[in-house]
C-alpha atoms as a PDB file:
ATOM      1  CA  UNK A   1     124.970 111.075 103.437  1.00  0.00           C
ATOM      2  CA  UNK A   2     124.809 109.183 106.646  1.00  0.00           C
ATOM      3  CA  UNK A   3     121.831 107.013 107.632  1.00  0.00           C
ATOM      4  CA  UNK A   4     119.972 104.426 109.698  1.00  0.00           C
ATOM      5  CA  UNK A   5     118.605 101.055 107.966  1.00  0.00           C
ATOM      6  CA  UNK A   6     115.367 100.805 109.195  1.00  0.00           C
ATOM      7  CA  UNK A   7     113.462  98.234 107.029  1.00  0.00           C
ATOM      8  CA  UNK A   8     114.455  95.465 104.482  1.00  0.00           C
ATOM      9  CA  UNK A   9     112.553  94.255 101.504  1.00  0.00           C
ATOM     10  CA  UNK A  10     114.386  91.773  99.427  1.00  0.00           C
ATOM     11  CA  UNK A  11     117.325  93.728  97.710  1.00  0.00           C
ATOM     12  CA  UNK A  12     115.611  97.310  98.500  1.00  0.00           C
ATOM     13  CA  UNK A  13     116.467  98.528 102.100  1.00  0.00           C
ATOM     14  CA  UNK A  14     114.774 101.897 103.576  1.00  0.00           C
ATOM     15  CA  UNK A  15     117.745 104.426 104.850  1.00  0.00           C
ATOM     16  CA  UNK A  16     116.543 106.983 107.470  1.00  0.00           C
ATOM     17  CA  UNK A  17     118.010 110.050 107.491  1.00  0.00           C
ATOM     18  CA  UNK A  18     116.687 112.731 110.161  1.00  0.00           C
ATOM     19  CA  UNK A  19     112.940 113.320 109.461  1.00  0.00           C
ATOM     20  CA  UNK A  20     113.015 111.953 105.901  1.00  0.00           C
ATOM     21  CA  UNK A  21     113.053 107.964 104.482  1.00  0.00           C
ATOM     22  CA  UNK A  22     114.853 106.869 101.290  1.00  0.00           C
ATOM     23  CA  UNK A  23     114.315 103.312  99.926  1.00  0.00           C
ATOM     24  CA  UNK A  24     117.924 102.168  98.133  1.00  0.00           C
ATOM     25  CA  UNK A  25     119.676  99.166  96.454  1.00  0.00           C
ATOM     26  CA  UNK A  26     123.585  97.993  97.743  1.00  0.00           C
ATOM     27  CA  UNK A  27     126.521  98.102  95.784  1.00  0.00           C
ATOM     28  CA  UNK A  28     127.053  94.166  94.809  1.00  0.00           C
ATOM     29  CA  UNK A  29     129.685  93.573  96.798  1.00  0.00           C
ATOM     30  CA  UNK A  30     127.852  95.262 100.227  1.00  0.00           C
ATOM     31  CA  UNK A  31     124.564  93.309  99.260  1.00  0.00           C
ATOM     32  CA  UNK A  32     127.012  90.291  99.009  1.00  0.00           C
ATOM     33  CA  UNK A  33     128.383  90.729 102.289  1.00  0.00           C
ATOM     34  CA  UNK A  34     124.884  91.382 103.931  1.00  0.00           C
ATOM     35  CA  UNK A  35     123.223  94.369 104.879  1.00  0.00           C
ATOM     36  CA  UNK A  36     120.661  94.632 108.139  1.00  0.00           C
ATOM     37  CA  UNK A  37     117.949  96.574 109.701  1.00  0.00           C
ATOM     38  CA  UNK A  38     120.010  98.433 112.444  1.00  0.00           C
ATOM     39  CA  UNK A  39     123.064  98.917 109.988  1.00  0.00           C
ATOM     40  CA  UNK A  40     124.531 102.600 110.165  1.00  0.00           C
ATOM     41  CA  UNK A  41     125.490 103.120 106.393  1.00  0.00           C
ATOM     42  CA  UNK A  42     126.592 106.033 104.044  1.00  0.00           C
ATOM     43  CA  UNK A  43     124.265 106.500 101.168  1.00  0.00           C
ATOM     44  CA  UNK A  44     124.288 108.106  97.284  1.00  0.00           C
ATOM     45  CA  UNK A  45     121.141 110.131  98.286  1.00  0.00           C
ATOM     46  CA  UNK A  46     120.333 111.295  94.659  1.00  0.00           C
ATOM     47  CA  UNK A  47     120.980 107.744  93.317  1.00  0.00           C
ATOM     48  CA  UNK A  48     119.633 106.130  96.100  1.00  0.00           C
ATOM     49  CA  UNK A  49     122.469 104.112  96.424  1.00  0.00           C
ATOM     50  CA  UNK A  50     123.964 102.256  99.714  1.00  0.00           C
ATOM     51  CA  UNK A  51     128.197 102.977  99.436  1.00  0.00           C
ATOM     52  CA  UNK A  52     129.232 101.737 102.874  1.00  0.00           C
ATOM     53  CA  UNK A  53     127.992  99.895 106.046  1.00  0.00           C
ATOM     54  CA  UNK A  54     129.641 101.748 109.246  1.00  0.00           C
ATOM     55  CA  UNK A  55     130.791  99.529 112.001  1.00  0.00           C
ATOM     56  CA  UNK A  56     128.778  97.648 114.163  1.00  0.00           C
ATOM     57  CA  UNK A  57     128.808  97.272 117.759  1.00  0.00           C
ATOM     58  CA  UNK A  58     127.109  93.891 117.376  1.00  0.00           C
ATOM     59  CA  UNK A  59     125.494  91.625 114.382  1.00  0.00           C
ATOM     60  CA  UNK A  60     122.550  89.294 115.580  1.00  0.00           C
ATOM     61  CA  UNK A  61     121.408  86.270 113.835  1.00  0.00           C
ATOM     62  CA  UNK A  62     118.130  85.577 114.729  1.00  0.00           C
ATOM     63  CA  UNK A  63     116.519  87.732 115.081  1.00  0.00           C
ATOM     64  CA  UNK A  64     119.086  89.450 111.699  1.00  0.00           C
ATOM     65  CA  UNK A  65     120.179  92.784 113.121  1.00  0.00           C
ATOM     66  CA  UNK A  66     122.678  95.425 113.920  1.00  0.00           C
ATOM     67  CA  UNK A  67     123.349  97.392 116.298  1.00  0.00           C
ATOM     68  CA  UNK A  68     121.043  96.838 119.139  1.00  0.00           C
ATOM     69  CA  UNK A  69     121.617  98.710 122.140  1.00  0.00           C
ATOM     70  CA  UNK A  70     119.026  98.064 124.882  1.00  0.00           C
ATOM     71  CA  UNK A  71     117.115  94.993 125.696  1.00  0.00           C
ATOM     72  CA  UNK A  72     114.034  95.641 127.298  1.00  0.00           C
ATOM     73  CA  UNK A  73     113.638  92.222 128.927  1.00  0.00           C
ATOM     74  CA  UNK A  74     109.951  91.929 130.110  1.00  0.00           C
ATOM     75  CA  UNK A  75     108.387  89.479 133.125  1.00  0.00           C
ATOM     76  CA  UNK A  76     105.255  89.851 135.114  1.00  0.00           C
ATOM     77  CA  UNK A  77     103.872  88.200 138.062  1.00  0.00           C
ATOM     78  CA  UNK A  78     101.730  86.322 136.107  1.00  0.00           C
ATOM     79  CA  UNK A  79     102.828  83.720 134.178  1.00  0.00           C
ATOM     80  CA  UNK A  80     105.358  82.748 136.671  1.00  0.00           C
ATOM     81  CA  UNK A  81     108.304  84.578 135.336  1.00  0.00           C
ATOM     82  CA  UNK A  82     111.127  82.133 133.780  1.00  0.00           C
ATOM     83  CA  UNK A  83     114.272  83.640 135.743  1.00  0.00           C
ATOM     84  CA  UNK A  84     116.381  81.076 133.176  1.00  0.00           C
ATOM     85  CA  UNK A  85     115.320  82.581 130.471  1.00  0.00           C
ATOM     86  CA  UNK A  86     115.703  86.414 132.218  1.00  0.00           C
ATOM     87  CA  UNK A  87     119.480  85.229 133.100  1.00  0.00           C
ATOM     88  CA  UNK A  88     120.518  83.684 129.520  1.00  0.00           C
ATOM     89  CA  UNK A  89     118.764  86.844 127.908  1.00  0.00           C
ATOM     90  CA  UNK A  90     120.873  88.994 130.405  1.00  0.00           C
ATOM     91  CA  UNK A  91     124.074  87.019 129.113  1.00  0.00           C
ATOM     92  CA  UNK A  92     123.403  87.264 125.751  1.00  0.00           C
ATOM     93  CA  UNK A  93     123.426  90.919 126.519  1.00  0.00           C
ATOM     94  CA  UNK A  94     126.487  91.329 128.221  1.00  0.00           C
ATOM     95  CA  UNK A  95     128.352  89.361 125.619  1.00  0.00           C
ATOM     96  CA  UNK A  96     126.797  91.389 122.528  1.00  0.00           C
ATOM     97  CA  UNK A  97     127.755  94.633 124.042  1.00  0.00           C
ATOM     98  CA  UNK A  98     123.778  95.287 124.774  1.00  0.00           C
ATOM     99  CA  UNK A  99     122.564  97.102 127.524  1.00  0.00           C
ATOM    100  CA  UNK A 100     119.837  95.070 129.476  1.00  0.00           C
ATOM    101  CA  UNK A 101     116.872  96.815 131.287  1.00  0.00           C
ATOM    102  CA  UNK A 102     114.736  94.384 133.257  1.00  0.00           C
ATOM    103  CA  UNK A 103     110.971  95.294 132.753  1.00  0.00           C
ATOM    104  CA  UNK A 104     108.841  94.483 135.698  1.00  0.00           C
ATOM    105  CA  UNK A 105     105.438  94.914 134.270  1.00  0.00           C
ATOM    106  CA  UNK A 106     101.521  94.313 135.229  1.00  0.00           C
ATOM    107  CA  UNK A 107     102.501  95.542 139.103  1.00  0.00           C
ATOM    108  CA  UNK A 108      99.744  97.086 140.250  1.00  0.00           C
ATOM    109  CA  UNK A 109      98.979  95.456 143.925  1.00  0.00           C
ATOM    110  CA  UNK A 110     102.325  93.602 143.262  1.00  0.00           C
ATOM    111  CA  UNK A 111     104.943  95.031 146.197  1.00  0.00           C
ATOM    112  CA  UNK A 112     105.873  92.020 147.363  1.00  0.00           C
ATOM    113  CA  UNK A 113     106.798  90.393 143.848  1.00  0.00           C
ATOM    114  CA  UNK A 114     108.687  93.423 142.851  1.00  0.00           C
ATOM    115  CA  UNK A 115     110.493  93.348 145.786  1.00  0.00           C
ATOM    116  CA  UNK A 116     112.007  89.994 145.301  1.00  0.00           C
ATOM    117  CA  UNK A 117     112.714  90.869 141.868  1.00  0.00           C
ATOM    118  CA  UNK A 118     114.988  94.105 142.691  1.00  0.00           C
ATOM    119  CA  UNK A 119     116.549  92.183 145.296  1.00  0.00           C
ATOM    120  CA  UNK A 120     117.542  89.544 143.115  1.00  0.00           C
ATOM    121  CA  UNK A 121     118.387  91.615 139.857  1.00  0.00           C
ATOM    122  CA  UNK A 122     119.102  95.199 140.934  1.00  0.00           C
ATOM    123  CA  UNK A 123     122.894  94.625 141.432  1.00  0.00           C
ATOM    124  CA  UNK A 124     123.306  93.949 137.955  1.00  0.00           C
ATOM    125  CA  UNK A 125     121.196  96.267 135.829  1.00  0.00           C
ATOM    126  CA  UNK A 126     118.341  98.642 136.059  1.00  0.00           C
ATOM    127  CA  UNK A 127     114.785  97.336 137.193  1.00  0.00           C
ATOM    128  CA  UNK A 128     112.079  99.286 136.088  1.00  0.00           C
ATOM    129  CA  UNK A 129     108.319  98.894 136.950  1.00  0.00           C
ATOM    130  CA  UNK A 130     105.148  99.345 134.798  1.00  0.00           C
ATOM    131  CA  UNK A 131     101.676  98.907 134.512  1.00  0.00           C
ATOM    132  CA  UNK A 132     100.466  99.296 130.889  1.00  0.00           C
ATOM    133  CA  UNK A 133      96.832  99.317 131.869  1.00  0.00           C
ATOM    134  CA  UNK A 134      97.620 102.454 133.870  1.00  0.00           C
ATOM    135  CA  UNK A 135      99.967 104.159 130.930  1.00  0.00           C
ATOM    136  CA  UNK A 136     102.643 103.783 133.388  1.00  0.00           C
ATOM    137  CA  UNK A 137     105.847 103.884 131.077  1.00  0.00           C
ATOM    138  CA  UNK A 138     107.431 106.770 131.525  1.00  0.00           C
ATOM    139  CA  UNK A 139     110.452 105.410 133.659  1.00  0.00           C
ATOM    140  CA  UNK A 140     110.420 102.578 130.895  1.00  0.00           C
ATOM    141  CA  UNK A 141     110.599 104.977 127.954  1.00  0.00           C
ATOM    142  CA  UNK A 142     113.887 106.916 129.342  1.00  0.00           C
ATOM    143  CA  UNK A 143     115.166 103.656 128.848  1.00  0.00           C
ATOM    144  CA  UNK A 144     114.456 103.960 125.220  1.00  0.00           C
ATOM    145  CA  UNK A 145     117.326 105.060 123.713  1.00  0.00           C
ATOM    146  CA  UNK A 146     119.352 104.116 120.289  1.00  0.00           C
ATOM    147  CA  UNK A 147     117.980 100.914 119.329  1.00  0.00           C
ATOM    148  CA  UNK A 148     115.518  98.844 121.900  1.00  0.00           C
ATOM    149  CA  UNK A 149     113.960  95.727 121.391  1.00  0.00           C
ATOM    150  CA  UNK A 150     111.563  93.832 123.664  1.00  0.00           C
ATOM    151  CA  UNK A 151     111.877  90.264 124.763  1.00  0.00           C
ATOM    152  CA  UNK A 152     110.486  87.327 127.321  1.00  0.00           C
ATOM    153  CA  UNK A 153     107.754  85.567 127.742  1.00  0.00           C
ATOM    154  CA  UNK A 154     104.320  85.797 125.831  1.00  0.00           C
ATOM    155  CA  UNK A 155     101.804  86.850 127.623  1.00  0.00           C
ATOM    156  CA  UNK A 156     103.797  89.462 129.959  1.00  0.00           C
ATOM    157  CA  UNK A 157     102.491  93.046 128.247  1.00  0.00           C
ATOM    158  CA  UNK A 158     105.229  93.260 125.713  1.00  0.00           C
ATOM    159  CA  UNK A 159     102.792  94.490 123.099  1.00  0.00           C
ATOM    160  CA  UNK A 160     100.202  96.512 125.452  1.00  0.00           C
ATOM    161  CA  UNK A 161     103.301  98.453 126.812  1.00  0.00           C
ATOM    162  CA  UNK A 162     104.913  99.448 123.093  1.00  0.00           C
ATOM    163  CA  UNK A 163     101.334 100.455 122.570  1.00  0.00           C
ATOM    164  CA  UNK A 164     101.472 102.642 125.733  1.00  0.00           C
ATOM    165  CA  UNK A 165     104.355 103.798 124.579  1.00  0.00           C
ATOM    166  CA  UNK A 166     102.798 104.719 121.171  1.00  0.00           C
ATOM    167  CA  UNK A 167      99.713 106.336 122.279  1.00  0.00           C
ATOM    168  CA  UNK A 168     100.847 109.796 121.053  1.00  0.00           C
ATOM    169  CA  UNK A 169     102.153 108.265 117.260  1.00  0.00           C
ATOM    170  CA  UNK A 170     100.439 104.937 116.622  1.00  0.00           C
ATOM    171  CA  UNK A 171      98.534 106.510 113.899  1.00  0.00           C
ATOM    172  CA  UNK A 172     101.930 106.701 112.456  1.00  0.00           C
ATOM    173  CA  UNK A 173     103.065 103.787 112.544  1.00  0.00           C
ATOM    174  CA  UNK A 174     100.762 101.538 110.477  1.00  0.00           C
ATOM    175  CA  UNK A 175     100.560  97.833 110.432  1.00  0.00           C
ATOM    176  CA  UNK A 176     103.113  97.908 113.696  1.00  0.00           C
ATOM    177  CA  UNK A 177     100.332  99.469 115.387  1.00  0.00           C
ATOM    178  CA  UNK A 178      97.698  96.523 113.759  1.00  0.00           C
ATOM    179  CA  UNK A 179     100.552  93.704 114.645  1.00  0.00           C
ATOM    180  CA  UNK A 180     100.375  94.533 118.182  1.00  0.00           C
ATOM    181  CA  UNK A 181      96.927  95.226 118.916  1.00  0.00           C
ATOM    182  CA  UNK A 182      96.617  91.489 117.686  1.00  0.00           C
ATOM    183  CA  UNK A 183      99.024  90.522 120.626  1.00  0.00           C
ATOM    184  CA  UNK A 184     101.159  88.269 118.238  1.00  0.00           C
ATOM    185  CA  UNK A 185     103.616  88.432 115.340  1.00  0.00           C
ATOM    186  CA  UNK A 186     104.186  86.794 112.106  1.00  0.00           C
ATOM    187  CA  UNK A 187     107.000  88.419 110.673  1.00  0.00           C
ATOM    188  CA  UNK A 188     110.535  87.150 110.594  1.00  0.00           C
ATOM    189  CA  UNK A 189     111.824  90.480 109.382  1.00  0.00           C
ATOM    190  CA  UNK A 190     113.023  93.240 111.663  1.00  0.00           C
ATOM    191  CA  UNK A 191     111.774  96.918 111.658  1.00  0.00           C
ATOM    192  CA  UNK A 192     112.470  99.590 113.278  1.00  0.00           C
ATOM    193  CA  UNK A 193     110.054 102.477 114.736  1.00  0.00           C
ATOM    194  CA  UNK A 194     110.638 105.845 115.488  1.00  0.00           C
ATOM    195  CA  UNK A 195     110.304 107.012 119.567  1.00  0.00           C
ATOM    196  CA  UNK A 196     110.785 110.095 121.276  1.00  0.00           C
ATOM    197  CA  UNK A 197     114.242 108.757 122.054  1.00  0.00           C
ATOM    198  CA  UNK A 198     115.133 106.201 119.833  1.00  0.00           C
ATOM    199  CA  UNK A 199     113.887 102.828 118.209  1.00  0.00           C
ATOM    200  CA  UNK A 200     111.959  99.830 119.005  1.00  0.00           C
ATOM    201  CA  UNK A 201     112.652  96.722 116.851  1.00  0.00           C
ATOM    202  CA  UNK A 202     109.395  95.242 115.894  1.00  0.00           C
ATOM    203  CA  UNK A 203     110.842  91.312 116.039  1.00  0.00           C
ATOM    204  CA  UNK A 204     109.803  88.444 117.640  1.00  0.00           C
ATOM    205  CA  UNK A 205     113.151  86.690 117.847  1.00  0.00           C
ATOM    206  CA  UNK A 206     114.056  87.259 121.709  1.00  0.00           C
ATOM    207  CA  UNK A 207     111.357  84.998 122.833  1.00  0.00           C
ATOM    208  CA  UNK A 208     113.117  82.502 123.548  1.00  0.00           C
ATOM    209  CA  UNK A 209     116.435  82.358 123.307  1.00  0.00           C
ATOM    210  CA  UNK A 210     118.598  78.918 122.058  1.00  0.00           C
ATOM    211  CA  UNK A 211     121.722  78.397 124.461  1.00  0.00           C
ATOM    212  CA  UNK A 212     124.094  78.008 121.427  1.00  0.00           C
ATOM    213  CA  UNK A 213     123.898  81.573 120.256  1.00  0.00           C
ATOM    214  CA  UNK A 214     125.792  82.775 122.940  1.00  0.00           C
ATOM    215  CA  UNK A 215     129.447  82.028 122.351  1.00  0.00           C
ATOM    216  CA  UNK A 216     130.837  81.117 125.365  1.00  0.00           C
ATOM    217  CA  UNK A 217     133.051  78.104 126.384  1.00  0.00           C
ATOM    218  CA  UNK A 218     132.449  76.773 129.855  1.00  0.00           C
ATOM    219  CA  UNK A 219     134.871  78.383 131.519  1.00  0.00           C
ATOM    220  CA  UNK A 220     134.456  81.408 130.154  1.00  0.00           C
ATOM    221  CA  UNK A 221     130.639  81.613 131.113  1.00  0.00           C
ATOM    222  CA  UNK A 222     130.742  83.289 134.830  1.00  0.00           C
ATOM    223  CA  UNK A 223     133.070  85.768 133.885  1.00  0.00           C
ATOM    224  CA  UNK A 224     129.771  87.470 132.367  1.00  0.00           C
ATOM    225  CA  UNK A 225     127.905  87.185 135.636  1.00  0.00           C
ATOM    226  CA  UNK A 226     128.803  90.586 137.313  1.00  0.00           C
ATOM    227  CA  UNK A 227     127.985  89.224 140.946  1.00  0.00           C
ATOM    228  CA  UNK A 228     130.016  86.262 140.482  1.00  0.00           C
ATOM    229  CA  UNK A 229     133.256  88.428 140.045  1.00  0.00           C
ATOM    230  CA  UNK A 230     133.790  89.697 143.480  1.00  0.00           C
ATOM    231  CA  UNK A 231     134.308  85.719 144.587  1.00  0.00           C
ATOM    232  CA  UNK A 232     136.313  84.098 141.485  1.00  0.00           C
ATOM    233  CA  UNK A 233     139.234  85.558 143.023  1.00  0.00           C
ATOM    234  CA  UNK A 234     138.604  83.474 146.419  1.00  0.00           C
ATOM    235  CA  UNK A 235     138.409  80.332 144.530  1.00  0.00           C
ATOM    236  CA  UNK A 236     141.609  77.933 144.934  1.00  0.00           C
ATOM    237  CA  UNK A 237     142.165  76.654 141.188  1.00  0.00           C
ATOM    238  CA  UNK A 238     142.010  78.710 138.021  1.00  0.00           C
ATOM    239  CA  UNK A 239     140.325  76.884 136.134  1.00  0.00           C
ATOM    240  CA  UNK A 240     137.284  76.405 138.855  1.00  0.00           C
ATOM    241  CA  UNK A 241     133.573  76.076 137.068  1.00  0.00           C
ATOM    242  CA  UNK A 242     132.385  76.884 140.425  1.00  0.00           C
ATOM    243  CA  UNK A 243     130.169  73.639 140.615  1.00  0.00           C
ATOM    244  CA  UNK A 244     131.663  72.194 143.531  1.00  0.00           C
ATOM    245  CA  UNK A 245     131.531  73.613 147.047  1.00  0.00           C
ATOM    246  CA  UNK A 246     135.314  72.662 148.143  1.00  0.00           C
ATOM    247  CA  UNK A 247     137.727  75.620 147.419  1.00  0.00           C
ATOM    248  CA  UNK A 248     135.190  78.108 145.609  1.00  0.00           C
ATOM    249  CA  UNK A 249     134.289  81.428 146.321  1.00  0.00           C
ATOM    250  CA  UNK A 250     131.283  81.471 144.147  1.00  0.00           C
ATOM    251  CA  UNK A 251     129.905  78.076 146.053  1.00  0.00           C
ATOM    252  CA  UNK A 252     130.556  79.403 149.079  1.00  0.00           C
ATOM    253  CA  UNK A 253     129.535  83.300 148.411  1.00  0.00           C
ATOM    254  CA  UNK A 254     125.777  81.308 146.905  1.00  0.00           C
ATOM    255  CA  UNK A 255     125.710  78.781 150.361  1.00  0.00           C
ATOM    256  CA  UNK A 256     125.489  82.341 152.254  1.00  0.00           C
ATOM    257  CA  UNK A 257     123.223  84.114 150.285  1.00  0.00           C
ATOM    258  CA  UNK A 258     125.849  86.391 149.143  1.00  0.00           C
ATOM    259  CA  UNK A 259     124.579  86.250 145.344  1.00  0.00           C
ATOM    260  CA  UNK A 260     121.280  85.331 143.841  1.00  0.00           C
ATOM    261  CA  UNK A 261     120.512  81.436 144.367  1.00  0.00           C
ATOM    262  CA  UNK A 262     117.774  81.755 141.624  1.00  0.00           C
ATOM    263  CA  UNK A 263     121.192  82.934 139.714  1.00  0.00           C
ATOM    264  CA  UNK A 264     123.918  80.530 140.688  1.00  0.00           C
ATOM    265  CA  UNK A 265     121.649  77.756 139.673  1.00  0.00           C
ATOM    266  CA  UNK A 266     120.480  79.097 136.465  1.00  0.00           C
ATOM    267  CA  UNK A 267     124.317  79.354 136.075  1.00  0.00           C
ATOM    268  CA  UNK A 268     124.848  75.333 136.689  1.00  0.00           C
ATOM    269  CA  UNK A 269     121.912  74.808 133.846  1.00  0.00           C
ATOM    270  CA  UNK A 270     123.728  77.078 131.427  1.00  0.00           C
ATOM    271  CA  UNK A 271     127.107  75.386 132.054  1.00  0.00           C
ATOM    272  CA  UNK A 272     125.634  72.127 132.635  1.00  0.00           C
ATOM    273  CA  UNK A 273     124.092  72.290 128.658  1.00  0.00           C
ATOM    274  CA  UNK A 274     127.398  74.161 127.150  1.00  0.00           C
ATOM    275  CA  UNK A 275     129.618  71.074 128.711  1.00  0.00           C
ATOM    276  CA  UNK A 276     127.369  68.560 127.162  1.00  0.00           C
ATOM    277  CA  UNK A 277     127.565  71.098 123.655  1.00  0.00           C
ATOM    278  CA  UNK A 278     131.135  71.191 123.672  1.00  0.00           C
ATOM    279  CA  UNK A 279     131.267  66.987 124.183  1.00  0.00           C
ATOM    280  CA  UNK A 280     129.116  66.096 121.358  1.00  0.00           C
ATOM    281  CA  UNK A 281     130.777  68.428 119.345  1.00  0.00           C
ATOM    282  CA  UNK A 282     134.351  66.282 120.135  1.00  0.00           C
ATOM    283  CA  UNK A 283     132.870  63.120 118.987  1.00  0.00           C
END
């Protein structure tokens, strides 16, 4: 049978399988090889026995995961939103093969903040707005589909808007309900809970997000930033880093508002820490 890793314990890992839950061990040389929460696998259901892991569009390390497909990546107006750590968790997106939502929450009497947001981000990926103390997630919980996880900033609704979202099954869902009532977690483990839609990864590994977990080489960096693309052609040399104004398109598209300057310097921090990465790792 064919099912959906939705918890680990140790050696014992809980397979979903439509409306019913089976907890099974690995074959050794699977449980050698690793087997995560997310992980699409083919099961023994009668011996409860995991035969084969399916593949996977992605594999995360921290937080350990498979398979995520949406990032709901949540700001507010208050505290000051860190558009760094918005663009690096957009990146990490676009290189995993994730698909990134941008959660605008706590807008209520907001416009004007909104407004700058969708004008900076809304080229790239979706924008959604919510209030969680209005119940306001429905737009958010289309969204919702496969395997979601939240991440940003504490302290910008992340846990009053999965309980929004849960309103109609929280008695269901046990200590994730507890966990974020409390407005914190403890857990390094990753589980996933059942929505309409989908799944939401109860983690607390996206946030923050350490530069050397995405991938990248320097020059390979702004070929992940969408709104850079239309210009990299207009730059003279090849092998531009579009840092320095003469004979680059992205310089010059940023110098006339063309793309996001809250972008193109987030950019120059990115590069500016993988260049200094990549020397320390030649000495």
């Amino acid at each position: 049978m064919r099912g959906l890793v939705v918890k680990k314990n140790a050696d014992k890992f809980h397979v979903k399988f439509g409306s019913q839950e089976v907890i099974c061990i690995a074959r050794g040389t699977l449980k050698q090889n690793g087997i995560f929460v997310g992980d699409k696998v083919n099961f023994d259901k009668k011996a409860a026995v995991i035969e084969e892991i399916l593949p996977r569009k992605n594999l995360l390390i921290r937080p350990p995961m498979a398979n995520l497909d949406t990032m709901i990546i949540t700001i507010a107006p208050k505290p000051l939103p860190d558009l760094y750590l918005v663009d690096k968790l957009i990146l990490f997106c676009f290189v995993e093969g994730i698909n990134p939502i941008l959660c605008v929450n706590k807008i209520e009497g907001q416009d004007e903040f909104y407004s700058k947001i969708e004008k900076i981000y809304s080229p790239i990926l979706k924008v959604v707005k919510t209030s969680a103390l209005n119940n306001s997630t429905s737009e958010l919980e289309k969204c919702i589909k496969g395997i979601s996880a939240f991440a940003g900033q504490s302290a910008v609704g992340k846990s009053s808007l999965i309980n929004s979202i849960f309103k109609e099954t929280l008695e269901k869902t046990g200590d994730f309900a507890k966990k974020v009532e409390r407005g914190k977690q403890t857990t390094r483990t990753v589980t996933l809970y059942q929505t309409k839609n989908g799944y939401i990864a109860d983690t607390a590994g996206f946030s923050k997000l350490d530069e050397s977990l995405i991938n990248l080489e320097p020059n390979e960096i702004a070929k992940y930033y969408p709104d850079f693309l239309p210009y990299i052609d207009k730059c003279k040399y090849r092998s531009c880093l579009h840092k320095h104004a003469s004979n680059c398109g992205v310089v010059a598209a940023a110098n006339s508002n063309l793309i996001s300057r809250e972008r193109y310097e987030n950019y120059l921090k990115f590069l500016e820490i993988k260049e200094l990465t990549k020397k320390v790792r030649k000495k």
